[in-house]
PDB file of N, CA and C in Angstrom:
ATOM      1  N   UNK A   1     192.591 171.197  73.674  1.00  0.00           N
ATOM      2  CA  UNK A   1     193.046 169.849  73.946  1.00  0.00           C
ATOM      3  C   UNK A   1     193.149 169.608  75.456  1.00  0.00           C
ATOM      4  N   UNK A   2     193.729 170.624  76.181  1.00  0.00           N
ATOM      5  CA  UNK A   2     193.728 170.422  77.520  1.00  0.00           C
ATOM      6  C   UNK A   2     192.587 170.592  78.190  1.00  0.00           C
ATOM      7  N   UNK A   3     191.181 171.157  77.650  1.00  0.00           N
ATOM      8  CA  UNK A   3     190.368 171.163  78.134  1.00  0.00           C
ATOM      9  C   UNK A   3     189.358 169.797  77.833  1.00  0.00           C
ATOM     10  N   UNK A   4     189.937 169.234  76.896  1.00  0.00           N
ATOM     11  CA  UNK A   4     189.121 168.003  76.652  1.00  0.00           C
ATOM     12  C   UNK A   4     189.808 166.661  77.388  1.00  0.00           C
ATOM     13  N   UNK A   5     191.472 166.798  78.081  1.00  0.00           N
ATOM     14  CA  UNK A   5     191.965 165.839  78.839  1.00  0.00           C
ATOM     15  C   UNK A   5     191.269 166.166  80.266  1.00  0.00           C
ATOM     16  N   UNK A   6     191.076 167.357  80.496  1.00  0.00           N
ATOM     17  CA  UNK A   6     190.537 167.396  81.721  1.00  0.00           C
ATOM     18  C   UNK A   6     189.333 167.087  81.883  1.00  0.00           C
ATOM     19  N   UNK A   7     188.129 167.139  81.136  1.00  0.00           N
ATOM     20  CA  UNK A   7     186.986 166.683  81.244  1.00  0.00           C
ATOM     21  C   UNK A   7     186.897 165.095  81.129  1.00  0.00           C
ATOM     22  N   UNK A   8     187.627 165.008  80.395  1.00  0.00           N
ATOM     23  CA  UNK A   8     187.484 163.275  80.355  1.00  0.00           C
ATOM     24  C   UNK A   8     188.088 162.610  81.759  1.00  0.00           C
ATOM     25  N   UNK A   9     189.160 163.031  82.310  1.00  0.00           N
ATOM     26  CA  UNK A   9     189.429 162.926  83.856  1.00  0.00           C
ATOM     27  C   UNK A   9     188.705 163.240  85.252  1.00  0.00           C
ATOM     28  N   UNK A  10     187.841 164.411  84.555  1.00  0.00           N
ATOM     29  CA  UNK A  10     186.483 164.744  85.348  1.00  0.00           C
ATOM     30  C   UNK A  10     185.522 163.304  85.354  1.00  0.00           C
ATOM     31  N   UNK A  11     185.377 163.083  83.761  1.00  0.00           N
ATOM     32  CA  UNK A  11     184.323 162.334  83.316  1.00  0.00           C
ATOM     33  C   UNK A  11     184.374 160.925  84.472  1.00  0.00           C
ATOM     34  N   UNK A  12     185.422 160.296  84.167  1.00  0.00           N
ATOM     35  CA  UNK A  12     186.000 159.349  84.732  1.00  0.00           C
ATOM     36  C   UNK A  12     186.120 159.049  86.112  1.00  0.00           C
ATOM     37  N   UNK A  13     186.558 159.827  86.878  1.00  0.00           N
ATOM     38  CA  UNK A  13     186.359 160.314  88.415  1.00  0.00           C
ATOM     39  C   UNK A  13     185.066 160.046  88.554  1.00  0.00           C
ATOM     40  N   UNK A  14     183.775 160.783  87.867  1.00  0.00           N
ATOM     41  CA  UNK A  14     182.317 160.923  88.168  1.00  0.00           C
ATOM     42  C   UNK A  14     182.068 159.815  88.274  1.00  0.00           C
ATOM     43  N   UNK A  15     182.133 159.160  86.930  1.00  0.00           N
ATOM     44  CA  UNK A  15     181.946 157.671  86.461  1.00  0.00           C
ATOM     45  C   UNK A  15     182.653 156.533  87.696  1.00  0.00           C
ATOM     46  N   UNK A  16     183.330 156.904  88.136  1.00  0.00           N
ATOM     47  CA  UNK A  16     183.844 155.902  89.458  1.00  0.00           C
ATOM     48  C   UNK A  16     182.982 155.736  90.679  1.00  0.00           C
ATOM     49  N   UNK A  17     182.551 157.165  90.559  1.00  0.00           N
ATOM     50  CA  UNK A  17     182.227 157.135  91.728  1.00  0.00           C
ATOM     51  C   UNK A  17     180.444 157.018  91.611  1.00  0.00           C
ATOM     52  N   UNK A  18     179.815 157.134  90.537  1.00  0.00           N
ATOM     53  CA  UNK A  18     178.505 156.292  90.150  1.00  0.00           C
ATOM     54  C   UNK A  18     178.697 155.012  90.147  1.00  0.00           C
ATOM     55  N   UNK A  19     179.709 153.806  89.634  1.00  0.00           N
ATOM     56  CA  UNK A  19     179.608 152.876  89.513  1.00  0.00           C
ATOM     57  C   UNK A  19     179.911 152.355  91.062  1.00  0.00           C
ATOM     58  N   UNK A  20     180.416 152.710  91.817  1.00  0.00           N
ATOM     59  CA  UNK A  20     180.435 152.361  93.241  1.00  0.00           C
ATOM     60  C   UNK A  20     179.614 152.773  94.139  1.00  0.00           C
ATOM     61  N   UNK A  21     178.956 153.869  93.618  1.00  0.00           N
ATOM     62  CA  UNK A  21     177.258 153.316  94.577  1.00  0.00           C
ATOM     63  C   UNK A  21     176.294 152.539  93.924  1.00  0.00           C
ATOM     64  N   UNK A  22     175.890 152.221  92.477  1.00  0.00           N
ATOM     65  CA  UNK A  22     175.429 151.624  92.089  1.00  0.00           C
ATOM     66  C   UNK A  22     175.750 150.630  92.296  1.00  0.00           C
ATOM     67  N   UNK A  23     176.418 149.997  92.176  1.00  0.00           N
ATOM     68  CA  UNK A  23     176.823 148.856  92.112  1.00  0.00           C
ATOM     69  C   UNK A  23     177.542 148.059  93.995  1.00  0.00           C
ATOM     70  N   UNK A  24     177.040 149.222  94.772  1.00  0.00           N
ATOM     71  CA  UNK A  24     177.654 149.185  96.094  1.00  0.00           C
ATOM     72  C   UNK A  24     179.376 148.157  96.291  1.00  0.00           C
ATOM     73  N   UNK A  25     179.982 148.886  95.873  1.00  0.00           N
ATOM     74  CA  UNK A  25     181.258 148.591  96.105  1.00  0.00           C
ATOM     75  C   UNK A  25     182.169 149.206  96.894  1.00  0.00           C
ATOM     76  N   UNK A  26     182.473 148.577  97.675  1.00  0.00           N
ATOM     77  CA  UNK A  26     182.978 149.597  98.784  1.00  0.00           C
ATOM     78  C   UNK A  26     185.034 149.156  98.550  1.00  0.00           C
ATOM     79  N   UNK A  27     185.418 150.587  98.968  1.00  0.00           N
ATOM     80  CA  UNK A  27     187.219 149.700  98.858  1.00  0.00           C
ATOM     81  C   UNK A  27     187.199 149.593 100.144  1.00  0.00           C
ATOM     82  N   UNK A  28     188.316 148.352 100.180  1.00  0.00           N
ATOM     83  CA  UNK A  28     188.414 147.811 101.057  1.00  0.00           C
ATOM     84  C   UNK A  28     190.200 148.104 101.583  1.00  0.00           C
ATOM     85  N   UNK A  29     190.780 149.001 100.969  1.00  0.00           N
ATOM     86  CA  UNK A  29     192.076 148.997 101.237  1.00  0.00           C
ATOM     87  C   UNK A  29     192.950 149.113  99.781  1.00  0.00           C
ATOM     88  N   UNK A  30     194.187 149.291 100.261  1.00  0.00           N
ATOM     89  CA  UNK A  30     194.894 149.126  98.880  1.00  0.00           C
ATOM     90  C   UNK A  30     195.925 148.398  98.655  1.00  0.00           C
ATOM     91  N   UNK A  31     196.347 147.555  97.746  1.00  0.00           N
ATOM     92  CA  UNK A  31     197.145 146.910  97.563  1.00  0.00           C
ATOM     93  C   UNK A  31     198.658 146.651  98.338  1.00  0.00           C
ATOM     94  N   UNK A  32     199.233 147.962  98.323  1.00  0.00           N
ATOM     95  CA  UNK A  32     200.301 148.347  99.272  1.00  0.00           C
ATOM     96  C   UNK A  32     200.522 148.005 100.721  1.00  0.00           C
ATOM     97  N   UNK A  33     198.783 147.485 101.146  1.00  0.00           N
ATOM     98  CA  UNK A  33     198.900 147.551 102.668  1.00  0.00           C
ATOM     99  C   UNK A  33     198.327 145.730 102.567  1.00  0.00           C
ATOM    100  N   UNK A  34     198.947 144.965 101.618  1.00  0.00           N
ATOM    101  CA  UNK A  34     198.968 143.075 101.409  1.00  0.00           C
ATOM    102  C   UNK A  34     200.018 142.806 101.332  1.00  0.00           C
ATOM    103  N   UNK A  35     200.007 141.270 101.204  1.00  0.00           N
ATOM    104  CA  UNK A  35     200.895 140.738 100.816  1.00  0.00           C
ATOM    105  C   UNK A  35     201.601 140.522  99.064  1.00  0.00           C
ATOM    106  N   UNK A  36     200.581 141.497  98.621  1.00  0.00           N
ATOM    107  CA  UNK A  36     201.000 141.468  97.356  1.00  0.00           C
ATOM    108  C   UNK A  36     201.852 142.282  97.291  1.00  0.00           C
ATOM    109  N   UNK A  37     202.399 143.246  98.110  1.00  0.00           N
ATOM    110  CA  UNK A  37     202.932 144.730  97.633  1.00  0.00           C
ATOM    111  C   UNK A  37     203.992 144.536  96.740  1.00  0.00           C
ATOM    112  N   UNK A  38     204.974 143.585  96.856  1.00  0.00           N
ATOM    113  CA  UNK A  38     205.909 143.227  96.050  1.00  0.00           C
ATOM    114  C   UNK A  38     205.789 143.331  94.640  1.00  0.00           C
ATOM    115  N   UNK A  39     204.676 142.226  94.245  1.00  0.00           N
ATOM    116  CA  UNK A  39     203.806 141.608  93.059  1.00  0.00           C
ATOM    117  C   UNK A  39     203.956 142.667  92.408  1.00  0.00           C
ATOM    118  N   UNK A  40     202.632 143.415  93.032  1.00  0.00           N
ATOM    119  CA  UNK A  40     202.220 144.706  92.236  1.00  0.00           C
ATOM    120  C   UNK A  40     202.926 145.999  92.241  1.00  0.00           C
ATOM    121  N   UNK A  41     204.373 146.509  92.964  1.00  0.00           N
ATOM    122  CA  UNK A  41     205.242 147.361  92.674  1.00  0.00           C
ATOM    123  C   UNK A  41     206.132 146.979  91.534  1.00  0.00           C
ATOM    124  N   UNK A  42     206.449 145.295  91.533  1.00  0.00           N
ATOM    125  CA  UNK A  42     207.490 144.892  90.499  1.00  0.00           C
ATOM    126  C   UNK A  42     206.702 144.757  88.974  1.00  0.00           C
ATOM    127  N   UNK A  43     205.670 144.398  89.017  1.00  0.00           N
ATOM    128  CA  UNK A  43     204.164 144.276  88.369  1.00  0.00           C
ATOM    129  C   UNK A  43     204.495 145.727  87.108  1.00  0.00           C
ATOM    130  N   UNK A  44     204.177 146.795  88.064  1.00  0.00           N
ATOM    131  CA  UNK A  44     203.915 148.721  87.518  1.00  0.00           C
ATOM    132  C   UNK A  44     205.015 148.495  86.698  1.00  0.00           C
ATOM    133  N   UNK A  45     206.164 148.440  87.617  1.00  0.00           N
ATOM    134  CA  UNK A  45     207.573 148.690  87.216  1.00  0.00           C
ATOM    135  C   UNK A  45     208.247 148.137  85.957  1.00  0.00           C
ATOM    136  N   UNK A  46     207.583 146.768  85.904  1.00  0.00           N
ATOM    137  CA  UNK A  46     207.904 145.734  84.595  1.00  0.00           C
ATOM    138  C   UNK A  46     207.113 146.153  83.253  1.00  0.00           C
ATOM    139  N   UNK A  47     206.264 146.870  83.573  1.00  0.00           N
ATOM    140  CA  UNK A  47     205.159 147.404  82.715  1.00  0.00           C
ATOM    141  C   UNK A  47     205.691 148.801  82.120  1.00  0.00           C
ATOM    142  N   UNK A  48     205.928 149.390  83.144  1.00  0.00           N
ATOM    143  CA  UNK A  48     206.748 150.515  82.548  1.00  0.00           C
ATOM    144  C   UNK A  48     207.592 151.125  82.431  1.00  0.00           C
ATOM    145  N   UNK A  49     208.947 149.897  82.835  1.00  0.00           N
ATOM    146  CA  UNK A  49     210.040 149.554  82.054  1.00  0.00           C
ATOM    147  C   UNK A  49     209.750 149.410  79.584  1.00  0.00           C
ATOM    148  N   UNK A  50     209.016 148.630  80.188  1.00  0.00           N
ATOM    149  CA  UNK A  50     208.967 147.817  78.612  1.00  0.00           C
ATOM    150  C   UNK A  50     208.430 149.216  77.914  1.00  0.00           C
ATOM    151  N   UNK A  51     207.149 149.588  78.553  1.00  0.00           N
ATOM    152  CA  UNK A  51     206.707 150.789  77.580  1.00  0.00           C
ATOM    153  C   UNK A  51     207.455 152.173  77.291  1.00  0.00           C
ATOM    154  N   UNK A  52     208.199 152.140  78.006  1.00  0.00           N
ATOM    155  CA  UNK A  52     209.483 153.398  77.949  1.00  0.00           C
ATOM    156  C   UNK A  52     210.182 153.592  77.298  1.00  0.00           C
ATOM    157  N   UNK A  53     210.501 152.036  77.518  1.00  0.00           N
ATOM    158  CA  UNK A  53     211.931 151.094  76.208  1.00  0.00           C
ATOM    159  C   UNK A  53     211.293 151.294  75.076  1.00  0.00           C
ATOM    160  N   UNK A  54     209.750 151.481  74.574  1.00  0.00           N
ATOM    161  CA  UNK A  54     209.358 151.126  73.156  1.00  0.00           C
ATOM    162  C   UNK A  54     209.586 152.861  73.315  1.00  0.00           C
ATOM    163  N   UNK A  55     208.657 153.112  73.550  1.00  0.00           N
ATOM    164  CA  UNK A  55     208.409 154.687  73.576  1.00  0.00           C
ATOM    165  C   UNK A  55     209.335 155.358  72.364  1.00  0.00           C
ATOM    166  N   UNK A  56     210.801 155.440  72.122  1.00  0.00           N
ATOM    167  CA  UNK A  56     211.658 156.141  71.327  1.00  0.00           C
ATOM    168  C   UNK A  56     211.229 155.471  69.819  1.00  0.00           C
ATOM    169  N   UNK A  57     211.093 154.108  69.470  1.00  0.00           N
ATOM    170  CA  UNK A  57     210.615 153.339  68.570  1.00  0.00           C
ATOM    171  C   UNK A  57     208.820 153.906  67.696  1.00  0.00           C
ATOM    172  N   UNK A  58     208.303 154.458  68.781  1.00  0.00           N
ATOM    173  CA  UNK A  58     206.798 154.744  68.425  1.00  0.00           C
ATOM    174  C   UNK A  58     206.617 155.674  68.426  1.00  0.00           C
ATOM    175  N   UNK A  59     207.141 156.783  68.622  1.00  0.00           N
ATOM    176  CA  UNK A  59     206.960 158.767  67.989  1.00  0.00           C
ATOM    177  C   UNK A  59     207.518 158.857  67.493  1.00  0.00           C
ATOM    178  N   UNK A  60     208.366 158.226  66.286  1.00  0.00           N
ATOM    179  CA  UNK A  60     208.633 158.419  65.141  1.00  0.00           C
ATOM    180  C   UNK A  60     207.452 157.900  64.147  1.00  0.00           C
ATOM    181  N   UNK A  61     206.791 157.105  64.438  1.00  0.00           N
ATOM    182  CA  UNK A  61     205.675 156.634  63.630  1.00  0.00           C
ATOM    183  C   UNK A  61     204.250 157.668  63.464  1.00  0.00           C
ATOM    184  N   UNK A  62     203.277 156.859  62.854  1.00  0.00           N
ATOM    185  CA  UNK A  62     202.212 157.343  62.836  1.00  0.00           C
ATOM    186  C   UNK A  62     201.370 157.781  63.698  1.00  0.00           C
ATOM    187  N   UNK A  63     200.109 158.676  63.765  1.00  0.00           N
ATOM    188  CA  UNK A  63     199.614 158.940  64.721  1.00  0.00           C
ATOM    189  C   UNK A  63     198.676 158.484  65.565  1.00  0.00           C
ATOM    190  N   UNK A  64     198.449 157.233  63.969  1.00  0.00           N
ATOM    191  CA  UNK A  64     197.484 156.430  64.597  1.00  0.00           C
ATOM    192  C   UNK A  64     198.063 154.881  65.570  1.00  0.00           C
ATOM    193  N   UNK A  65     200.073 154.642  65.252  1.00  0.00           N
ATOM    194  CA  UNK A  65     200.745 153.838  65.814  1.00  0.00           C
ATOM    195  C   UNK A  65     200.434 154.697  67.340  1.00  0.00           C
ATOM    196  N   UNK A  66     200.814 155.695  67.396  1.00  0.00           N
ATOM    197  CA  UNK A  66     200.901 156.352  68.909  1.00  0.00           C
ATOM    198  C   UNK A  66     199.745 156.274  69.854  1.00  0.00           C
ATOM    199  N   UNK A  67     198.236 156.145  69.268  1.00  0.00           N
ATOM    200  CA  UNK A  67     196.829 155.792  69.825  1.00  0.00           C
ATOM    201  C   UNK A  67     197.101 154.581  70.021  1.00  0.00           C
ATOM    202  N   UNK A  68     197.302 153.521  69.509  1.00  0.00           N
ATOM    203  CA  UNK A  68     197.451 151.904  69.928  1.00  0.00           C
ATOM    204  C   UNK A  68     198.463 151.666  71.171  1.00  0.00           C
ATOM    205  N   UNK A  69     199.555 152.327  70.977  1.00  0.00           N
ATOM    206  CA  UNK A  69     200.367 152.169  71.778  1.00  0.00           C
ATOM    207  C   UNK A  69     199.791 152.657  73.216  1.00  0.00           C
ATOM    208  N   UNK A  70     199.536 153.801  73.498  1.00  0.00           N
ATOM    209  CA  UNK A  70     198.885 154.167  74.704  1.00  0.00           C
ATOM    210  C   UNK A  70     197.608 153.216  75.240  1.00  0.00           C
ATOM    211  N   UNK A  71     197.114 153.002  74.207  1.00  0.00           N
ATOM    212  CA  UNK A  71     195.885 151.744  74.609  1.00  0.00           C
ATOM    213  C   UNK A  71     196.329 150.376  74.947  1.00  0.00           C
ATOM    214  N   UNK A  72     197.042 150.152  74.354  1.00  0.00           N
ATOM    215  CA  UNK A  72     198.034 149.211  74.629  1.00  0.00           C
ATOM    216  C   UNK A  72     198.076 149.152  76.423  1.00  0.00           C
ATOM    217  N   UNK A  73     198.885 150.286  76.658  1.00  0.00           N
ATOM    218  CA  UNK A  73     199.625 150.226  77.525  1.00  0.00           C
ATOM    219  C   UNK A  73     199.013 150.675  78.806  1.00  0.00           C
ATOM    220  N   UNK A  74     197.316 151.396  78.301  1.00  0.00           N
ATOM    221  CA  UNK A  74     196.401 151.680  79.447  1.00  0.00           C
ATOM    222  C   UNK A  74     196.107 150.153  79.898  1.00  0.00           C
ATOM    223  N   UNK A  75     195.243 149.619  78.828  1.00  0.00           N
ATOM    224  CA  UNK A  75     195.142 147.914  78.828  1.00  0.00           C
ATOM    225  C   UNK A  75     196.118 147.106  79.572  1.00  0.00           C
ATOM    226  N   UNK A  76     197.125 146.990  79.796  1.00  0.00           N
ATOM    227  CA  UNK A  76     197.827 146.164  80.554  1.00  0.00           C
ATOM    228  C   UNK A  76     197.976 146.407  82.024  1.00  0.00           C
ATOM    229  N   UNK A  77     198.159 148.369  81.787  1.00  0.00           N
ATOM    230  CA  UNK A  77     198.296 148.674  83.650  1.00  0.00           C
ATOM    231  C   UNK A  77     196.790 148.464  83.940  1.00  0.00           C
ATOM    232  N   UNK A  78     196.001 149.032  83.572  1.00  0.00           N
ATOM    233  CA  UNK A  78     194.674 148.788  84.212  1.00  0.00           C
ATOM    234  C   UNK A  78     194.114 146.921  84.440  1.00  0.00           C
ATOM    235  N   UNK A  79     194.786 146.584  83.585  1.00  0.00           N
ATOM    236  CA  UNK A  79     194.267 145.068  83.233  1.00  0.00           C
ATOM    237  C   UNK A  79     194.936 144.318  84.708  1.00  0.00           C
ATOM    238  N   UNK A  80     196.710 144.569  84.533  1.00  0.00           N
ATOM    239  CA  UNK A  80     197.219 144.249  85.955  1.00  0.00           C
ATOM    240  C   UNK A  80     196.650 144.737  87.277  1.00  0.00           C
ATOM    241  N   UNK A  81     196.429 146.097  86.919  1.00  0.00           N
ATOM    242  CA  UNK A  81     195.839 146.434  88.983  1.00  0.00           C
ATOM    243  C   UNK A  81     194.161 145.613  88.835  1.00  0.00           C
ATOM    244  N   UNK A  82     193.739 145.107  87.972  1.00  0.00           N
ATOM    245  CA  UNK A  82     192.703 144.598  88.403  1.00  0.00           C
ATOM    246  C   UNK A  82     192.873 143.214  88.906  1.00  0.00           C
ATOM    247  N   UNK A  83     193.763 142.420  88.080  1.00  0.00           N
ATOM    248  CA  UNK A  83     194.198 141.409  88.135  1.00  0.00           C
ATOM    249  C   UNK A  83     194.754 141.284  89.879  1.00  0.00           C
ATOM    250  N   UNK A  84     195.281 142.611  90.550  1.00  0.00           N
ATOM    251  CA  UNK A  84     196.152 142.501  91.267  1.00  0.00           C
ATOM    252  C   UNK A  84     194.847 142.624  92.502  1.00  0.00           C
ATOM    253  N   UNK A  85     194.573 143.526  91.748  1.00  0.00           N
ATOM    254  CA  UNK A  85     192.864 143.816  93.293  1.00  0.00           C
ATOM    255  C   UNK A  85     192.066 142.642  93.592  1.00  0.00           C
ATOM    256  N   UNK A  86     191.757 141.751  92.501  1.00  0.00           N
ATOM    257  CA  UNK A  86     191.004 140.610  92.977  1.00  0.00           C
ATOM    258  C   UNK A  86     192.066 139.164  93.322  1.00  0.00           C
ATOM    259  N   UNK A  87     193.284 139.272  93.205  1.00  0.00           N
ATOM    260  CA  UNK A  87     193.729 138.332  94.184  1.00  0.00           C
ATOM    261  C   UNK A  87     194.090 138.592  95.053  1.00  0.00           C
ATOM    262  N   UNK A  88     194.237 139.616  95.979  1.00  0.00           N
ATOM    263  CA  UNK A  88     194.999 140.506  96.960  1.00  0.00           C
ATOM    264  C   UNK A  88     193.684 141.054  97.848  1.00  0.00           C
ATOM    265  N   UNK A  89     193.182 141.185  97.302  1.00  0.00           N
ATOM    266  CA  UNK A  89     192.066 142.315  97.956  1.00  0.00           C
ATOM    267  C   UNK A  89     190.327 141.090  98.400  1.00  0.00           C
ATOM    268  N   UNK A  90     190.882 140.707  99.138  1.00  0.00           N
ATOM    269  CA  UNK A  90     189.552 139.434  98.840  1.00  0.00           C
ATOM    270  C   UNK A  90     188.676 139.842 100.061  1.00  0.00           C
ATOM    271  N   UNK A  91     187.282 139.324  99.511  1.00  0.00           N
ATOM    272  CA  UNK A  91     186.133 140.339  99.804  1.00  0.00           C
ATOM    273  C   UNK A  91     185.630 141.544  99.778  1.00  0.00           C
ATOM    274  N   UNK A  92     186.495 141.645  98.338  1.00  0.00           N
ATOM    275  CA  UNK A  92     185.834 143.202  97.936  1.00  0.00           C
ATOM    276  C   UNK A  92     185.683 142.834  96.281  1.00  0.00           C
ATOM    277  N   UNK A  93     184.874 143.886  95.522  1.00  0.00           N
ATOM    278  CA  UNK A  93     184.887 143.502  94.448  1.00  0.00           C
ATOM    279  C   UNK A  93     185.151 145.028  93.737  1.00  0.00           C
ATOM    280  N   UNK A  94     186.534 145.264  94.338  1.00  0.00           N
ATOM    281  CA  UNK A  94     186.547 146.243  93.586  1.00  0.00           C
ATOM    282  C   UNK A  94     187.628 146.428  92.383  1.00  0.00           C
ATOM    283  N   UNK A  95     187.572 144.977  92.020  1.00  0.00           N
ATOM    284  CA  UNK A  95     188.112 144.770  90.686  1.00  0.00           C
ATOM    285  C   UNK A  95     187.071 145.161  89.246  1.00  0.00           C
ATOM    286  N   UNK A  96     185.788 145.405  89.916  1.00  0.00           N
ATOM    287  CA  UNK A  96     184.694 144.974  88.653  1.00  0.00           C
ATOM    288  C   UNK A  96     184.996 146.517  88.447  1.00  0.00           C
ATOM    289  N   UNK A  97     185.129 147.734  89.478  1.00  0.00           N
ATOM    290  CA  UNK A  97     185.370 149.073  89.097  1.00  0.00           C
ATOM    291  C   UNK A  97     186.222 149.718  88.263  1.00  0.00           C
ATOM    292  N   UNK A  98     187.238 148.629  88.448  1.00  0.00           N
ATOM    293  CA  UNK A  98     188.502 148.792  87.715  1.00  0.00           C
ATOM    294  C   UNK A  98     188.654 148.442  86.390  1.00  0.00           C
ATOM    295  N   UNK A  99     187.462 147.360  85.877  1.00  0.00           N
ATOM    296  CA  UNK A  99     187.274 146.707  84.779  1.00  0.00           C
ATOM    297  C   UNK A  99     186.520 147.034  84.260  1.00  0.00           C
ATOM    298  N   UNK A 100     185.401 148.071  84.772  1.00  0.00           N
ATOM    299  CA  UNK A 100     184.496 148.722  83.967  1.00  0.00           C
ATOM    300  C   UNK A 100     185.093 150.303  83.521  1.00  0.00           C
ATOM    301  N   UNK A 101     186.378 150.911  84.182  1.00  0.00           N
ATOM    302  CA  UNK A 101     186.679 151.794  83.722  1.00  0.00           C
ATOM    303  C   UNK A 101     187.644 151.627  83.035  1.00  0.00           C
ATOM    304  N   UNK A 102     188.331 150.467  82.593  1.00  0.00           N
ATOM    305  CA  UNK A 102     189.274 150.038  81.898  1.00  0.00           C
ATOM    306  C   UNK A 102     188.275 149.996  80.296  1.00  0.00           C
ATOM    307  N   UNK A 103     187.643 149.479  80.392  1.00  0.00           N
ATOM    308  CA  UNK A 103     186.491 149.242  79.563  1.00  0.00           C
ATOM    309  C   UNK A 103     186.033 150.649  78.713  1.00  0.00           C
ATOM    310  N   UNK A 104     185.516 150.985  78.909  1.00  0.00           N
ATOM    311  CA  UNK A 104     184.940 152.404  79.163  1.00  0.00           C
ATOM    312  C   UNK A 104     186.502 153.686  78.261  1.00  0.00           C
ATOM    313  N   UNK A 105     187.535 153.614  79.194  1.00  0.00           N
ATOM    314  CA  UNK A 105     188.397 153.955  78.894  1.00  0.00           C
ATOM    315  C   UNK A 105     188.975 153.872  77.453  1.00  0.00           C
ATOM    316  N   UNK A 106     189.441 152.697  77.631  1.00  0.00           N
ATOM    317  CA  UNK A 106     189.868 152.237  75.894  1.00  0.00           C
ATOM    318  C   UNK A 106     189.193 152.164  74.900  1.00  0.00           C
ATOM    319  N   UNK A 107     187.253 152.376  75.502  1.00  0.00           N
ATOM    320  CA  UNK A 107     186.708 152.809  74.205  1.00  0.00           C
ATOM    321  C   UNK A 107     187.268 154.238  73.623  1.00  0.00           C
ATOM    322  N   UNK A 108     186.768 155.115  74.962  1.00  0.00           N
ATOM    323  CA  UNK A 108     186.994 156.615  74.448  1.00  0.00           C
ATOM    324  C   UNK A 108     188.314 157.014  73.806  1.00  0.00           C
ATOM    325  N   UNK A 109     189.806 156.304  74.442  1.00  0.00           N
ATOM    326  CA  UNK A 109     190.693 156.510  73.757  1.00  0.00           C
ATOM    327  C   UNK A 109     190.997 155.821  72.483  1.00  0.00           C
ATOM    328  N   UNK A 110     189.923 154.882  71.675  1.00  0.00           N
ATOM    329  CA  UNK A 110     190.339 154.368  70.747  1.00  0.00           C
ATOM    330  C   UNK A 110     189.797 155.379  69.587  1.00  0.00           C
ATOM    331  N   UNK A 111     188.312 155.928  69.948  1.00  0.00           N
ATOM    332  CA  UNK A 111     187.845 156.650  69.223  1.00  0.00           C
ATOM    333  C   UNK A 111     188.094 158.393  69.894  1.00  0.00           C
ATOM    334  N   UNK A 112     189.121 158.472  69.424  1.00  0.00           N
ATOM    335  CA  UNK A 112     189.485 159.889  70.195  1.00  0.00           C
ATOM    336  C   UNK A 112     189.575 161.074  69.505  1.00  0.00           C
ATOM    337  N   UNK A 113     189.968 160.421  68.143  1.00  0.00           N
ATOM    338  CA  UNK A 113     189.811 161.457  66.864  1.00  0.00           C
ATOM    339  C   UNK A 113     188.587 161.547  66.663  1.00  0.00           C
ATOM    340  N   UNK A 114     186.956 160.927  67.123  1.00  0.00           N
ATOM    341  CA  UNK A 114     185.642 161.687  66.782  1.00  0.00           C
ATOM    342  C   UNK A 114     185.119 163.080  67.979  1.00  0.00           C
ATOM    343  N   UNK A 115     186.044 162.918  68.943  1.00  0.00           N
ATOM    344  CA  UNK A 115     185.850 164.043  69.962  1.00  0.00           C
ATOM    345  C   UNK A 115     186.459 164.869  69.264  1.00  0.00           C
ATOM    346  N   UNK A 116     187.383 165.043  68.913  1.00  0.00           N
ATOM    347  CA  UNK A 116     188.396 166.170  68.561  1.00  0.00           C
ATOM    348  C   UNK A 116     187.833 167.235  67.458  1.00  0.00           C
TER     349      UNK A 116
END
C-alpha cells in the first residue's frame, strides 16, 4: 500500500512537470507573496476546519463513504488553490496545471480499488 501511495506521488510530480513543458507554463510566484494571502490562508483553513469536523462522522462508515469523502475534499482544496491561482496570479496560467491534476487525480482516487 505504501508502495502504491508513493508511486502515485511519483506519478503526479512527473505528470506536473510534463504538463508544464508541454503546455509551457511557467510559475510565476505563489500565492503567499499577493494580495490574496489572506483569501487563500482563511480559504485552506475553512476547508479544513469543516473536513476535520466531519472526519469523526465518516470512519465509522463504509469504505466506500471514506473514498468520497477524501475526493470530496481533494476536489474542493485543489478546486480552491486553482480558483485562488487564477485570480491572484495574473499572467500566468498556472491554474490550467492545477486543474489538470485535480482532474487526473480524482479519477485515480475514485477508481482506487482497480489498482489495488
Amino acid at each position: 500500500m505504501l508502495i502504491l501511495i508513493l508511486g502515485l506521488i511519483l506519478f503526479l510530480y512527473v505528470l506536473e512537470r510534463i504538463i508544464t513543458t508541454l503546455f509551457g507554463i511557467k510559475k510565476k510566484g505563489k500565492i503567499s507573496e499577493t494580495t490574496g494571502k489572506k483569501v487563500d490562508r482563511w480559504g485552506r483553513v475553512i476547508i479544513l476546519v469543516f473536513y476535520l469536523g466531519a472526519l469523526p462522522f465518516v470512519v465509522t462508515k463504509d469504505v466506500n463513504v471514506i473514498k468520497w469523502y477524501f475526493a470530496l475534499y481533494l476536489l474542493f482544496a485543489m478546486g480552491f488553490q486553482s480558483i485562488m491561482e487564477w485570480k491572484y496570479l495574473k499572467n500566468s496560467k498556472q491554474y490550467i496545471t492545477t486543474l489538470i491534476l485535480l482532474m487526473l487525480s480524482e479519477a485515480i482516487l475514485i477508481n482506487i480499488e482497480y489498482f489495488l
